[in-house]
PDB file of N, CA and C in Angstrom:
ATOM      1  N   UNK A   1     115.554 113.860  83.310  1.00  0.00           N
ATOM      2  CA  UNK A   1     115.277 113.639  84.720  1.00  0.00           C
ATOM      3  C   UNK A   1     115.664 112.204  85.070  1.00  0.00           C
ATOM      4  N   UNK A   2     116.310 112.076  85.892  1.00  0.00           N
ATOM      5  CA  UNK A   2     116.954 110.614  86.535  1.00  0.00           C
ATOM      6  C   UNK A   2     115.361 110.153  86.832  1.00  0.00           C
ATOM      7  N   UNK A   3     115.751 108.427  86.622  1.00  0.00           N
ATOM      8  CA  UNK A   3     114.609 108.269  87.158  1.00  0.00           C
ATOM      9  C   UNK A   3     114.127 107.860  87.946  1.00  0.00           C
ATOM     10  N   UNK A   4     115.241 107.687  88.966  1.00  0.00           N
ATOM     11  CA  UNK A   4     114.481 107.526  90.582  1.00  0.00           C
ATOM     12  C   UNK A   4     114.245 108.507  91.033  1.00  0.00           C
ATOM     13  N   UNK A   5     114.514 109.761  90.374  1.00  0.00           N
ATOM     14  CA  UNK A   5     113.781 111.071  90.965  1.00  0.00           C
ATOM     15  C   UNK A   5     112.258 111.126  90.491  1.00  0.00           C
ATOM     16  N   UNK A   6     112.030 110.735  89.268  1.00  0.00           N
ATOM     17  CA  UNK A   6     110.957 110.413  88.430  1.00  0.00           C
ATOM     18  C   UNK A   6     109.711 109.688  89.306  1.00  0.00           C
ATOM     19  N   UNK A   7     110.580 108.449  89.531  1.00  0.00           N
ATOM     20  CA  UNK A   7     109.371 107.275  90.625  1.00  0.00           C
ATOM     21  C   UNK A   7     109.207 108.202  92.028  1.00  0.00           C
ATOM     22  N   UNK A   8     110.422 109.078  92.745  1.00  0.00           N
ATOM     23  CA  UNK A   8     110.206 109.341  94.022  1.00  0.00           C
ATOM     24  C   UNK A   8     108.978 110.412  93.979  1.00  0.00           C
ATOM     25  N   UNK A   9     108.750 111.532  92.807  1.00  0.00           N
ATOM     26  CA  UNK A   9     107.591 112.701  92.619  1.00  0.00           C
ATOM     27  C   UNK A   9     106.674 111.765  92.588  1.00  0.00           C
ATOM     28  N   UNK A  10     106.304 110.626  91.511  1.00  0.00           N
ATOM     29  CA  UNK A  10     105.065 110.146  91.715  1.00  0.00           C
ATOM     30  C   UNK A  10     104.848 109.834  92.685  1.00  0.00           C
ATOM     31  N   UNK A  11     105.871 108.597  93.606  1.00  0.00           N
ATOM     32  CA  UNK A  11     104.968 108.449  95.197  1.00  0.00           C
ATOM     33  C   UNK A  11     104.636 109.823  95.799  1.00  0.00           C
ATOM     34  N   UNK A  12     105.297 110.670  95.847  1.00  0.00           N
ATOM     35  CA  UNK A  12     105.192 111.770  96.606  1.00  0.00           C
ATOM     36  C   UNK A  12     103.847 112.770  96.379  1.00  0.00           C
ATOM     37  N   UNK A  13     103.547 112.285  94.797  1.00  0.00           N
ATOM     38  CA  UNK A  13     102.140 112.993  94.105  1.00  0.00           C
ATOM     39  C   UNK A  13     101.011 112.514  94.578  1.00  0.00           C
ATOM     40  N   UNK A  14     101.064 111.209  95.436  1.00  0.00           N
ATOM     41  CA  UNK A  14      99.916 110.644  95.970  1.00  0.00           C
ATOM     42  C   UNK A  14      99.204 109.571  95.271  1.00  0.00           C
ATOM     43  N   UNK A  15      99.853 109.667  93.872  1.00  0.00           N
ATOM     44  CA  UNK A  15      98.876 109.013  92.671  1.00  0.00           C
ATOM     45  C   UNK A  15      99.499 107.179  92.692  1.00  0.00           C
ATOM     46  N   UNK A  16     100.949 106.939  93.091  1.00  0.00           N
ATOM     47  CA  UNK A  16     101.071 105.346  93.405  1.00  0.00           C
ATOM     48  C   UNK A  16     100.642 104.636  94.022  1.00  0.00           C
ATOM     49  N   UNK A  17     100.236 103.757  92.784  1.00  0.00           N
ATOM     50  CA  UNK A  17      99.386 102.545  94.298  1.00  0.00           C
ATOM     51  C   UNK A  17      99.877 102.137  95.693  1.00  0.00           C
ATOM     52  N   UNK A  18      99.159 101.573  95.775  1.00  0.00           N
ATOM     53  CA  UNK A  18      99.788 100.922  97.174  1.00  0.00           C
ATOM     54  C   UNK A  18      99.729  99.310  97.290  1.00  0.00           C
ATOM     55  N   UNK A  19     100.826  98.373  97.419  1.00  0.00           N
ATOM     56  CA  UNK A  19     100.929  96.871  97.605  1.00  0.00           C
ATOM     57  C   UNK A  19     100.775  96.603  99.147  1.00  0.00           C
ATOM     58  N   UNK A  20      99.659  95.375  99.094  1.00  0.00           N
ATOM     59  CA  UNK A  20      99.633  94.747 100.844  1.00  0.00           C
ATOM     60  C   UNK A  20     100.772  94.102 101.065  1.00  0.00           C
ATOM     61  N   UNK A  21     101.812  93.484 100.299  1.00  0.00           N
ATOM     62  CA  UNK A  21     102.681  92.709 100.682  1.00  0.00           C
ATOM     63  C   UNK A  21     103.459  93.608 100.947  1.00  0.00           C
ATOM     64  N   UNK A  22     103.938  95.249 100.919  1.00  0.00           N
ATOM     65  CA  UNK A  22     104.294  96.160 100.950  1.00  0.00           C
ATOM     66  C   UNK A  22     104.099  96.758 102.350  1.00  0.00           C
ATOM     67  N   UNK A  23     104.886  96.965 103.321  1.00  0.00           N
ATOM     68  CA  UNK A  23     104.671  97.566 104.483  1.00  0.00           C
ATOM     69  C   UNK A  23     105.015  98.878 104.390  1.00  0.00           C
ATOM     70  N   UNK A  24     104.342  99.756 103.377  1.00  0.00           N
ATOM     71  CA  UNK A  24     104.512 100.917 102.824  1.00  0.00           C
ATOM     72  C   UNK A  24     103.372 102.050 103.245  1.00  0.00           C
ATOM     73  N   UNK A  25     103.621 103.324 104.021  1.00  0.00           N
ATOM     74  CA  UNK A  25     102.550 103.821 103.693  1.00  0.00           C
ATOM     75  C   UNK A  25     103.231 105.218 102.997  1.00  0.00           C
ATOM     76  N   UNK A  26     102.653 105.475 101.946  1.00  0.00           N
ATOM     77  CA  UNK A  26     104.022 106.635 101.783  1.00  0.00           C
ATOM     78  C   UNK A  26     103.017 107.582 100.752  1.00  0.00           C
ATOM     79  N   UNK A  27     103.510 108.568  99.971  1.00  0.00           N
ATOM     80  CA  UNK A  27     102.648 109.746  99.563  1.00  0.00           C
ATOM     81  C   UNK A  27     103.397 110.611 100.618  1.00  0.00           C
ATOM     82  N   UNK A  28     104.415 110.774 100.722  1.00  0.00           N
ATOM     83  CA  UNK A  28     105.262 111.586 101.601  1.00  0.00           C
ATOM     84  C   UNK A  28     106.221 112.237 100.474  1.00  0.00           C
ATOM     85  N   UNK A  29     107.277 112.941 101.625  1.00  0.00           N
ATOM     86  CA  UNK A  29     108.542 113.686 100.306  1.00  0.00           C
ATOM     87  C   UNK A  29     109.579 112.263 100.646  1.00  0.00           C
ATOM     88  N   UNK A  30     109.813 111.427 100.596  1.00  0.00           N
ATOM     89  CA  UNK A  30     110.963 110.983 101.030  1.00  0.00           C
ATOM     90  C   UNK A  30     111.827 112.040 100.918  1.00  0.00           C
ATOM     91  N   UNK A  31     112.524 112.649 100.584  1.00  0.00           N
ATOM     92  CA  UNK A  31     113.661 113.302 101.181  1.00  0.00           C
ATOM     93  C   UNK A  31     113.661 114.546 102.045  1.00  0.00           C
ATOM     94  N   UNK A  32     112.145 114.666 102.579  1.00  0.00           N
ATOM     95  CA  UNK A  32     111.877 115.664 103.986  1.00  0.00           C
ATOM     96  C   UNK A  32     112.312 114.927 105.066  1.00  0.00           C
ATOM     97  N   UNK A  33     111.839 113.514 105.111  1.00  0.00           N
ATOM     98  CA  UNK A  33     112.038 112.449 106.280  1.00  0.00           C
ATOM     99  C   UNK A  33     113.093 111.951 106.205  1.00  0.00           C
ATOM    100  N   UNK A  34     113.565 111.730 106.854  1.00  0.00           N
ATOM    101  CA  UNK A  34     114.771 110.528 107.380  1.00  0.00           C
ATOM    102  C   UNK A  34     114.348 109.219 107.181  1.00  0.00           C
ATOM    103  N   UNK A  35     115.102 107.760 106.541  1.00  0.00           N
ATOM    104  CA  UNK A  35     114.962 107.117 106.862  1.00  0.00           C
ATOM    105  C   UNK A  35     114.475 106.378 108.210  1.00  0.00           C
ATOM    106  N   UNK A  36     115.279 106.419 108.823  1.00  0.00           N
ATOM    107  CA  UNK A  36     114.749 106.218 110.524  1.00  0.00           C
ATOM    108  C   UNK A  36     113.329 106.374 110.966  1.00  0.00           C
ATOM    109  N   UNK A  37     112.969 107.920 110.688  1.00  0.00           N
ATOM    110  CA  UNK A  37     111.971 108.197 110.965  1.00  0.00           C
ATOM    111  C   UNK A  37     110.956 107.956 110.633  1.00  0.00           C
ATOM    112  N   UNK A  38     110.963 107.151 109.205  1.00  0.00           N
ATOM    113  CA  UNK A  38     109.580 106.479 108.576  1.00  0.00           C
ATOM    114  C   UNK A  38     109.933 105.318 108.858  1.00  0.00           C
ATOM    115  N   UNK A  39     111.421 104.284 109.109  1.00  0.00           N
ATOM    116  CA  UNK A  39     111.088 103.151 109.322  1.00  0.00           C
ATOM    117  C   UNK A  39     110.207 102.823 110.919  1.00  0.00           C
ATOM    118  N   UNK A  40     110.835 104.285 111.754  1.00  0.00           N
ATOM    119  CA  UNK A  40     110.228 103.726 113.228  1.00  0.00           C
ATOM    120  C   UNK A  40     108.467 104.174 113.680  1.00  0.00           C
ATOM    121  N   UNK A  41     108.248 104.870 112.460  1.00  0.00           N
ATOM    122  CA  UNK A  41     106.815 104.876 112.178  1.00  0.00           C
ATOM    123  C   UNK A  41     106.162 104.120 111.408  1.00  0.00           C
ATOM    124  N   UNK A  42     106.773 102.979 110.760  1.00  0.00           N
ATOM    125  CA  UNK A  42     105.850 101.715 110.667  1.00  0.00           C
ATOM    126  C   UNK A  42     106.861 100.803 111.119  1.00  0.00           C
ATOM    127  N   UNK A  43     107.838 101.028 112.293  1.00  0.00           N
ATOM    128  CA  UNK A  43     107.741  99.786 113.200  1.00  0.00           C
ATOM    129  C   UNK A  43     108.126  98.499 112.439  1.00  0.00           C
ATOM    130  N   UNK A  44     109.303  98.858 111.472  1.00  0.00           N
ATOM    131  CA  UNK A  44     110.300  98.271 111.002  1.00  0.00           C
ATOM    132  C   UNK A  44     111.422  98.977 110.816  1.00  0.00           C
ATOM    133  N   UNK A  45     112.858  97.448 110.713  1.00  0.00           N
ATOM    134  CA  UNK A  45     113.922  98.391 110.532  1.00  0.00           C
ATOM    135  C   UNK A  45     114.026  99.690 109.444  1.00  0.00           C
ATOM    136  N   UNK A  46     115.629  99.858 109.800  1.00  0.00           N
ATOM    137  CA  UNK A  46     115.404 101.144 108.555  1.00  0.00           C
ATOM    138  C   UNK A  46     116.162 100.347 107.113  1.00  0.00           C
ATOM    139  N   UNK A  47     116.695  98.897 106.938  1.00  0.00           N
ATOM    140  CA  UNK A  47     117.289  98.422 106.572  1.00  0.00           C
ATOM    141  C   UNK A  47     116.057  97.416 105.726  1.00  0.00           C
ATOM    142  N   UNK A  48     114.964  96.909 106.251  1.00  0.00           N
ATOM    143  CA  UNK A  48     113.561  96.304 105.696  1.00  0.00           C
ATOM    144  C   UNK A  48     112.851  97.686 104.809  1.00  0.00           C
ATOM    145  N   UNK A  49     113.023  98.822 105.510  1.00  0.00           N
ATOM    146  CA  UNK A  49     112.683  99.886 104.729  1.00  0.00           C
ATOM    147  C   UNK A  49     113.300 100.132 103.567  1.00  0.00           C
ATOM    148  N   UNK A  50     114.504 100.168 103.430  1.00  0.00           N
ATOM    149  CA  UNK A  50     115.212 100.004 102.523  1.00  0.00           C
ATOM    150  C   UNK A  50     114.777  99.384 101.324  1.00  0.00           C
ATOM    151  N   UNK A  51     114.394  98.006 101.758  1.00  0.00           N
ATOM    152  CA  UNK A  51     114.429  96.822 101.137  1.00  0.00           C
ATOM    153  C   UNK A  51     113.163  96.963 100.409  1.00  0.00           C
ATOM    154  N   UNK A  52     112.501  97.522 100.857  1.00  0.00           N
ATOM    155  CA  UNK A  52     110.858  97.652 100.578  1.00  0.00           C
ATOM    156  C   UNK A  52     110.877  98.686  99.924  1.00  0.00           C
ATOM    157  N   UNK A  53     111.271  99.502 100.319  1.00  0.00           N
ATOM    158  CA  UNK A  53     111.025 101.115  98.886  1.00  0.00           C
ATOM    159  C   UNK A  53     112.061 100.233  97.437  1.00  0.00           C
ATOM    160  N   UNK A  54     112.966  99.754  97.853  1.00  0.00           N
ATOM    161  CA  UNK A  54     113.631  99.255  96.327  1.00  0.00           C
ATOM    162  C   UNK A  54     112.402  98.125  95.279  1.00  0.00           C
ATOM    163  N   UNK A  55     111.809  97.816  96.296  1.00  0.00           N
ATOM    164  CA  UNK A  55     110.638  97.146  95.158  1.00  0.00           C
ATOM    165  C   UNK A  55     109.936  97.136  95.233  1.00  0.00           C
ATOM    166  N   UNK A  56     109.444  98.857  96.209  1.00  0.00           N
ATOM    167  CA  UNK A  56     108.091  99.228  95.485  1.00  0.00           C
ATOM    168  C   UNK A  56     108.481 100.517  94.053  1.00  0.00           C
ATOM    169  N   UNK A  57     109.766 100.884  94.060  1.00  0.00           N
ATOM    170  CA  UNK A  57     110.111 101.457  93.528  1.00  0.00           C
ATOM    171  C   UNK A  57     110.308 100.710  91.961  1.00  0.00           C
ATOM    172  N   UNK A  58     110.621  99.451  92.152  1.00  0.00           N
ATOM    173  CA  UNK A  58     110.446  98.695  90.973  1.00  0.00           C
ATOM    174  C   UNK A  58     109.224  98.750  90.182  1.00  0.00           C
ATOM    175  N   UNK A  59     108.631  97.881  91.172  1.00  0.00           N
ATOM    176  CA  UNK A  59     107.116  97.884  90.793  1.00  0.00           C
ATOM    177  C   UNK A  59     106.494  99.404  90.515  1.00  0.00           C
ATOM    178  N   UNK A  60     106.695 100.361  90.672  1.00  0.00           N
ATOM    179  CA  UNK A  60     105.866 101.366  89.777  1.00  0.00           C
ATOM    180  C   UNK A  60     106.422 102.341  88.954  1.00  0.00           C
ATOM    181  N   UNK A  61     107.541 101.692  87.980  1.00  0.00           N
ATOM    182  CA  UNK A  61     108.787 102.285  87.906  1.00  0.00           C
ATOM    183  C   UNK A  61     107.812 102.973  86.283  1.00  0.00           C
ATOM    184  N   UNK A  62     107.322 101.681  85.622  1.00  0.00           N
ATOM    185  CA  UNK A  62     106.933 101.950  84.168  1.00  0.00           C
ATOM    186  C   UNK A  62     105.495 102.971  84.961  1.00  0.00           C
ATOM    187  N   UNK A  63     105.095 102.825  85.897  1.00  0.00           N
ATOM    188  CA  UNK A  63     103.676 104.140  85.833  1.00  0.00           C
ATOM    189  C   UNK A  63     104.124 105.188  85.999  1.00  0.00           C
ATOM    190  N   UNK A  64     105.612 105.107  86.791  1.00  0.00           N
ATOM    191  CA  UNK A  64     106.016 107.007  86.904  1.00  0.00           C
ATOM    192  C   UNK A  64     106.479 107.243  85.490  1.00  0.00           C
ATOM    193  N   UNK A  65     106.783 106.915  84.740  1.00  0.00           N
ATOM    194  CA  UNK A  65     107.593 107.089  83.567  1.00  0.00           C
ATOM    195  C   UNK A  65     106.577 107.919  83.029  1.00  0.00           C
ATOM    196  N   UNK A  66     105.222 106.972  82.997  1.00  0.00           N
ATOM    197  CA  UNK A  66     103.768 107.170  81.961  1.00  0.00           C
ATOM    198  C   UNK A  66     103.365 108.446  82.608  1.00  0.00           C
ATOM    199  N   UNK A  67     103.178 108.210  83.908  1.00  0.00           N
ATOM    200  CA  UNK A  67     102.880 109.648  84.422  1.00  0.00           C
ATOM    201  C   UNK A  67     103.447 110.747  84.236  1.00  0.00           C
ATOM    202  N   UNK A  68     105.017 110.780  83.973  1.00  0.00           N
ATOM    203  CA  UNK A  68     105.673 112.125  83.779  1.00  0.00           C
ATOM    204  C   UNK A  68     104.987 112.776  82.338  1.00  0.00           C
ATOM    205  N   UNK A  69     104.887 111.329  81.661  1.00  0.00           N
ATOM    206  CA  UNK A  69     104.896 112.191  80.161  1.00  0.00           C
ATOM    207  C   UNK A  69     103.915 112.807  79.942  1.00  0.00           C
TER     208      UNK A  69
END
């Protein structure tokens, strides 16, 4: 299993934390939504969105791993 498919099930499982420095609210499918559509529902670009799933995706990269297994 690739493993940004790996990190995207865990956010999507509900079980990833969540960072305040993170303008994240997610436990969603990302790939039901559109970019756009979650950046203009927290009222940032879709390009800061971007920027922000790449390191929250960092940051919980070793718990999805732990979690799959």
């Amino acid at each position: 299993m690739r493993k940004t498919k790996t990190v995207d099930e865990f956010i999507a499982s509900g079980l990833a934390p969540t960072f305040d420095d993170l303008n994240l609210s997610l436990g969603i499918h990302l790939d039901e939504i559109s970019s756009l559509k979650i950046a203009s529902k927290l009222n940032i670009s879709d390009s800061r969105l971007m920027e922000d799933l790449d390191k929250y995706r960092k940051r919980i990269a070793l718990l999805a791993e732990t979690w799959v297994e």
